[in-house]
N, C-alpha and C. Protein backbone atom coordinates (compact mmCIF):
# COMPACT_ATOMS: atom_id res chain seq x y z
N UNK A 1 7.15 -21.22 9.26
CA UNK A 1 6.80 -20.20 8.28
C UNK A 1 7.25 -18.85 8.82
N UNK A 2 8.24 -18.01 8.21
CA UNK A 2 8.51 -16.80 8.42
C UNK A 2 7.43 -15.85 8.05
N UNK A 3 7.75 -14.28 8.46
CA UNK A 3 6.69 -13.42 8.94
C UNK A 3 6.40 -13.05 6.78
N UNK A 4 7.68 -12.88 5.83
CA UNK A 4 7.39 -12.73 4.74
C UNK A 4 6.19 -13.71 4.09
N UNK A 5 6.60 -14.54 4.64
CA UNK A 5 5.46 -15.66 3.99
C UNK A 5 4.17 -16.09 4.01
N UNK A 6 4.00 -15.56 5.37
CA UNK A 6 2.54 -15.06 6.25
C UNK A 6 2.06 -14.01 5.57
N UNK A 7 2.83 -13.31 5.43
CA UNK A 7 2.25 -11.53 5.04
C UNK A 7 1.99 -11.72 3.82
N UNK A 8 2.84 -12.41 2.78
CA UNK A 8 2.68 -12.39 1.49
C UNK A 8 0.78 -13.61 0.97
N UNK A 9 0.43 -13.90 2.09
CA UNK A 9 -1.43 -14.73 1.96
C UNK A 9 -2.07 -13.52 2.54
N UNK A 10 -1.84 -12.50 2.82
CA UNK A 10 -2.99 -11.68 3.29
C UNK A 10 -3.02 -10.10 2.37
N UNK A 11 -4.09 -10.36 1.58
CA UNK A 11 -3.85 -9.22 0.37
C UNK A 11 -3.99 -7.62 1.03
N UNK A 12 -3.59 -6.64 0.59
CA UNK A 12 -4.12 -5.74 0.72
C UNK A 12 -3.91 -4.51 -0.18
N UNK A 13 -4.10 -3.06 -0.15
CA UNK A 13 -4.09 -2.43 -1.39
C UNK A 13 -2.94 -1.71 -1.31
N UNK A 14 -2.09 -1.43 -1.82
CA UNK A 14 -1.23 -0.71 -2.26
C UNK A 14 -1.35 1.09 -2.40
N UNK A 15 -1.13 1.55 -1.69
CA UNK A 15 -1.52 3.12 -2.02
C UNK A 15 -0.09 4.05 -2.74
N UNK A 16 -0.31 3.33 -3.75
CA UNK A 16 1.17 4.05 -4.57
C UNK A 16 1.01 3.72 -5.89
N UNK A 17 1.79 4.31 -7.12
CA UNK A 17 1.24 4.32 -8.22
C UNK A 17 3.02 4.64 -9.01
N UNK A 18 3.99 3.92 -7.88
CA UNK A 18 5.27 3.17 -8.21
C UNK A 18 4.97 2.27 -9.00
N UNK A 19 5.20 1.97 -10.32
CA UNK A 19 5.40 0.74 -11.46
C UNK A 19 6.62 -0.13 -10.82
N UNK A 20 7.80 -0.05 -9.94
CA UNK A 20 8.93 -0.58 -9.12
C UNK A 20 8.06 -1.34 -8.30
N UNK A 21 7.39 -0.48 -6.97
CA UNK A 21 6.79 -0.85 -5.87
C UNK A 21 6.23 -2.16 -6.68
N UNK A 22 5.16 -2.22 -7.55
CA UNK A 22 4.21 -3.16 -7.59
C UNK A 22 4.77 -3.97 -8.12
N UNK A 23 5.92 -3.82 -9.00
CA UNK A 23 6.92 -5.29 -9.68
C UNK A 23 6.86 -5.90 -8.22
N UNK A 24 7.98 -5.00 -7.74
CA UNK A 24 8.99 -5.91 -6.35
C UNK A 24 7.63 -6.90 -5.67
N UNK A 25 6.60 -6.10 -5.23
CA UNK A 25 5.70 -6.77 -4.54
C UNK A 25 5.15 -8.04 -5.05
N UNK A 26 5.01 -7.94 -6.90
CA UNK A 26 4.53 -9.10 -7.62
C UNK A 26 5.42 -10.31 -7.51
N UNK A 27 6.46 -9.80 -7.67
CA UNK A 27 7.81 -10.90 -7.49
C UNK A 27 7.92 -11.53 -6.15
N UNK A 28 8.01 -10.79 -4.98
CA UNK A 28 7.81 -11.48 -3.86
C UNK A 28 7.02 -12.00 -3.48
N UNK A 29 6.00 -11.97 -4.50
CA UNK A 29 4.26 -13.08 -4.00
C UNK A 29 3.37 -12.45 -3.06
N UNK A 30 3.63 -11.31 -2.91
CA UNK A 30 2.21 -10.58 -2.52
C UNK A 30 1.76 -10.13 -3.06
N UNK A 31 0.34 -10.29 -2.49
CA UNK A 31 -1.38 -10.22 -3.18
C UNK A 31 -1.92 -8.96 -2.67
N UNK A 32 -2.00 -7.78 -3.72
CA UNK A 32 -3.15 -7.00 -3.60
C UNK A 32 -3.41 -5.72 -4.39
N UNK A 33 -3.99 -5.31 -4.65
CA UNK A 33 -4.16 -4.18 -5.61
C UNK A 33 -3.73 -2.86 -5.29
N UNK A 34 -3.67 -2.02 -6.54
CA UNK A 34 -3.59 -0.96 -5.94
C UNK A 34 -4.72 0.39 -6.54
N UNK A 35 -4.89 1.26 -5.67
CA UNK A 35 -4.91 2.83 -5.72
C UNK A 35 -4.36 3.84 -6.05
N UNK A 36 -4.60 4.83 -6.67
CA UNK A 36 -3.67 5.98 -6.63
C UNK A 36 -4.18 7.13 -5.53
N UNK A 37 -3.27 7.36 -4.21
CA UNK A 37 -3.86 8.12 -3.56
C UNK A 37 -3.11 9.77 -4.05
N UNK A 38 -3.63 10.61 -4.19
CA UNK A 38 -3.22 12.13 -4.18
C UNK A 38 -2.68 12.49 -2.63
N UNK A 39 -1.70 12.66 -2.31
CA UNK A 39 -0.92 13.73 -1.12
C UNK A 39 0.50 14.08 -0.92
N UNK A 40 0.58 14.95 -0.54
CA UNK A 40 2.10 15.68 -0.96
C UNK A 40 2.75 14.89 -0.06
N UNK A 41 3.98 14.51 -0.77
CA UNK A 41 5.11 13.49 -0.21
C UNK A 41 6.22 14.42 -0.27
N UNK A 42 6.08 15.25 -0.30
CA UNK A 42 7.72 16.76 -0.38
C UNK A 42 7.94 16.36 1.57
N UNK A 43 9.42 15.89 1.60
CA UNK A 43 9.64 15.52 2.96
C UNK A 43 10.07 16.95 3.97
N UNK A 44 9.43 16.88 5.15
CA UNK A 44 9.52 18.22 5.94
C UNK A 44 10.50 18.68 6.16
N UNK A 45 11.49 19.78 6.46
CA UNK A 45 12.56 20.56 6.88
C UNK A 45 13.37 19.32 7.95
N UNK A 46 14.05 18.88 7.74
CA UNK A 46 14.61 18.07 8.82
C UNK A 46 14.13 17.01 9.08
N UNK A 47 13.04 16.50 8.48
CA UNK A 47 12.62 14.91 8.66
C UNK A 47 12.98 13.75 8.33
N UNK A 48 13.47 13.10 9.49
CA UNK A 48 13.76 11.92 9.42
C UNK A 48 13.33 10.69 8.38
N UNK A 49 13.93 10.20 7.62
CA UNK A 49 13.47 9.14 6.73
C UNK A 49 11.96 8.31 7.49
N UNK A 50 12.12 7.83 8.60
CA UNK A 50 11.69 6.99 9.44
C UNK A 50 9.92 8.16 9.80
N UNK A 51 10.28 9.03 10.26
CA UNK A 51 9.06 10.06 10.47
C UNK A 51 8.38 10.51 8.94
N UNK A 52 9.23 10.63 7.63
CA UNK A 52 8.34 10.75 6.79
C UNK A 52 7.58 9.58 6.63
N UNK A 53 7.80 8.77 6.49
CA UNK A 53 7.70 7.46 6.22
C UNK A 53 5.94 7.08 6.71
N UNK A 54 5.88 7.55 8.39
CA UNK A 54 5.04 6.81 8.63
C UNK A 54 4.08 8.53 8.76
N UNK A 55 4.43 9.30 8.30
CA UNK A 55 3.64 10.51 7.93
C UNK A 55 2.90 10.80 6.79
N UNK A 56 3.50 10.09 5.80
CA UNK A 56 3.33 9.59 4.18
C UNK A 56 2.31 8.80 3.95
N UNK A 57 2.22 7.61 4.92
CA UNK A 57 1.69 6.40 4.84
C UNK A 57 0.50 7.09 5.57
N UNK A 58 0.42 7.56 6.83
CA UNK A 58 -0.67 8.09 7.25
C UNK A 58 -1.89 9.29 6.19
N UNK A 59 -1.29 9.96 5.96
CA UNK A 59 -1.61 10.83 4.89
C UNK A 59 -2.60 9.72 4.08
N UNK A 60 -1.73 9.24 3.47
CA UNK A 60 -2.37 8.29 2.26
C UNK A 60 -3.69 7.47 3.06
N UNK A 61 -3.63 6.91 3.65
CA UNK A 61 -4.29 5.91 5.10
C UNK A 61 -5.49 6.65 4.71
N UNK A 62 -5.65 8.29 5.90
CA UNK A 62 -6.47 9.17 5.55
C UNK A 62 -7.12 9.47 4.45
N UNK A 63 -6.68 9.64 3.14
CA UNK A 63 -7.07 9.92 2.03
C UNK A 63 -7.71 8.79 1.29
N UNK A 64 -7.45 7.19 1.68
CA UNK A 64 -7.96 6.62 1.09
C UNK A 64 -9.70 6.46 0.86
N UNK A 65 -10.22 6.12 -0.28
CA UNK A 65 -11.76 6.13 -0.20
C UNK A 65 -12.33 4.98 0.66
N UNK A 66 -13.44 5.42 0.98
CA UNK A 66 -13.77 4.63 2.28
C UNK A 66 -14.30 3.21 1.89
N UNK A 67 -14.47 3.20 1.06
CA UNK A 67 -14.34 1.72 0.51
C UNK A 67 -13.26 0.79 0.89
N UNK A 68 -12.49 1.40 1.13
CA UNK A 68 -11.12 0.34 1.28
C UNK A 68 -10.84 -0.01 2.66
N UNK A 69 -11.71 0.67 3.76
CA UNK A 69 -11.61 0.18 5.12
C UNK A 69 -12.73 -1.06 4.93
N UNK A 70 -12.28 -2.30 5.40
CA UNK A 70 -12.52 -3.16 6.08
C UNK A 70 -12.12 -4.71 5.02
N UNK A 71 -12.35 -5.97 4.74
CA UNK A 71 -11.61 -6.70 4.38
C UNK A 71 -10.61 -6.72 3.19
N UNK A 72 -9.69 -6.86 3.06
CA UNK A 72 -8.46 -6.83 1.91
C UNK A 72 -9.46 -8.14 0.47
N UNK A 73 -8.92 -7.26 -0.57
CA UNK A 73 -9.77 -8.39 -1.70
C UNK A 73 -8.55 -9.26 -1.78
N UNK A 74 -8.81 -10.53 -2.59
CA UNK A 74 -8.01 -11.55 -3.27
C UNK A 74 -7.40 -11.10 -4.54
N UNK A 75 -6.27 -10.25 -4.68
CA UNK A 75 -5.88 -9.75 -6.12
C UNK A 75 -4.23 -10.46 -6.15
N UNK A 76 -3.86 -10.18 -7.35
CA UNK A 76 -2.35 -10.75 -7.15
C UNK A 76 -1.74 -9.81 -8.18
N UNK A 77 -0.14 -9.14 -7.97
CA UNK A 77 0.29 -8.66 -8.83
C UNK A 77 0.16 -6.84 -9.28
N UNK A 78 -0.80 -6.19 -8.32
CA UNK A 78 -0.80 -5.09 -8.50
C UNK A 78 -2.32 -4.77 -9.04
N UNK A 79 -3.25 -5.38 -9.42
CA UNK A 79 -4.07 -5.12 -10.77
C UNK A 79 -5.00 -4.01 -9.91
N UNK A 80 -5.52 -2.71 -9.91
CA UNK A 80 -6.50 -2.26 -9.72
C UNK A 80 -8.01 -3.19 -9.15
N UNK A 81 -8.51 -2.98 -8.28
CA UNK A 81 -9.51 -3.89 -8.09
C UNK A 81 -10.84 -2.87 -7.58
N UNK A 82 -10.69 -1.77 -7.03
CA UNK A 82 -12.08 -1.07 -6.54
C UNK A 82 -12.32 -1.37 -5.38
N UNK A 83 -12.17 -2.95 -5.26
CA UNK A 83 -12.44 -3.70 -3.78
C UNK A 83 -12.15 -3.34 -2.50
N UNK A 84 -13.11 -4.12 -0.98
CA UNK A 84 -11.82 -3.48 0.00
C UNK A 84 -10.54 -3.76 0.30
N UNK A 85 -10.17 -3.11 1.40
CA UNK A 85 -8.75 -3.95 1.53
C UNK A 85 -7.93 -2.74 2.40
N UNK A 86 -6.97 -2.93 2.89
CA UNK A 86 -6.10 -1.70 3.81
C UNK A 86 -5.36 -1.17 2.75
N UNK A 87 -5.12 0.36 2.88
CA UNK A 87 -4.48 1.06 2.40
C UNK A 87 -3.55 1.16 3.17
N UNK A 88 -2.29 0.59 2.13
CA UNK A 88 -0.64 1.02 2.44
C UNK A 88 0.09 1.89 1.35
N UNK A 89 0.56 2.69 1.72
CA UNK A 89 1.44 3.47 1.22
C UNK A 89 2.73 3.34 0.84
């Protein structure tokens, strides 16, 4: 079993409010809902794709409601759930 296939049984939430993001993710068979987190994604003076990236994701991480720290729910497909679960960006 490759690492996609592993990853795609362990749900978690989505912190993006991309209609793309959550296709691609539905299509590839991962499970988990999403959030809309609020934080400015305007990329810094000279920042590296790679440094926004995990500056973005952090941001969002931070901002998520605290509900969403600790187990990922069982969702499939994107659907909103409330539930917990890790916030990814």
């Amino acid at each position: 079993m490759n690492g996609i296939h592993s990853s795609a049984r362990r749900p978690f939430v989505l912190a993006s409010a991309s209609p793309r993001r959550r296709e691609l993710l539905g299509i590839a068979g991962f499970m988990f809902s999403t959030v809309r987190i609020e934080a400015d994604e305007s990329p810094l003076p000279e920042e590296v794709p790679r440094d926004y990236v995990i500056r973005v994701s952090t941001l969002k991480a931070m901002a998520a409601p605290p509900q969403l720290q600790g187990n990922p729910g069982d969702h499939r497909g994107g659907y909103s759930s409330g539930g917990p679960g890790e916030a990814i960006g």
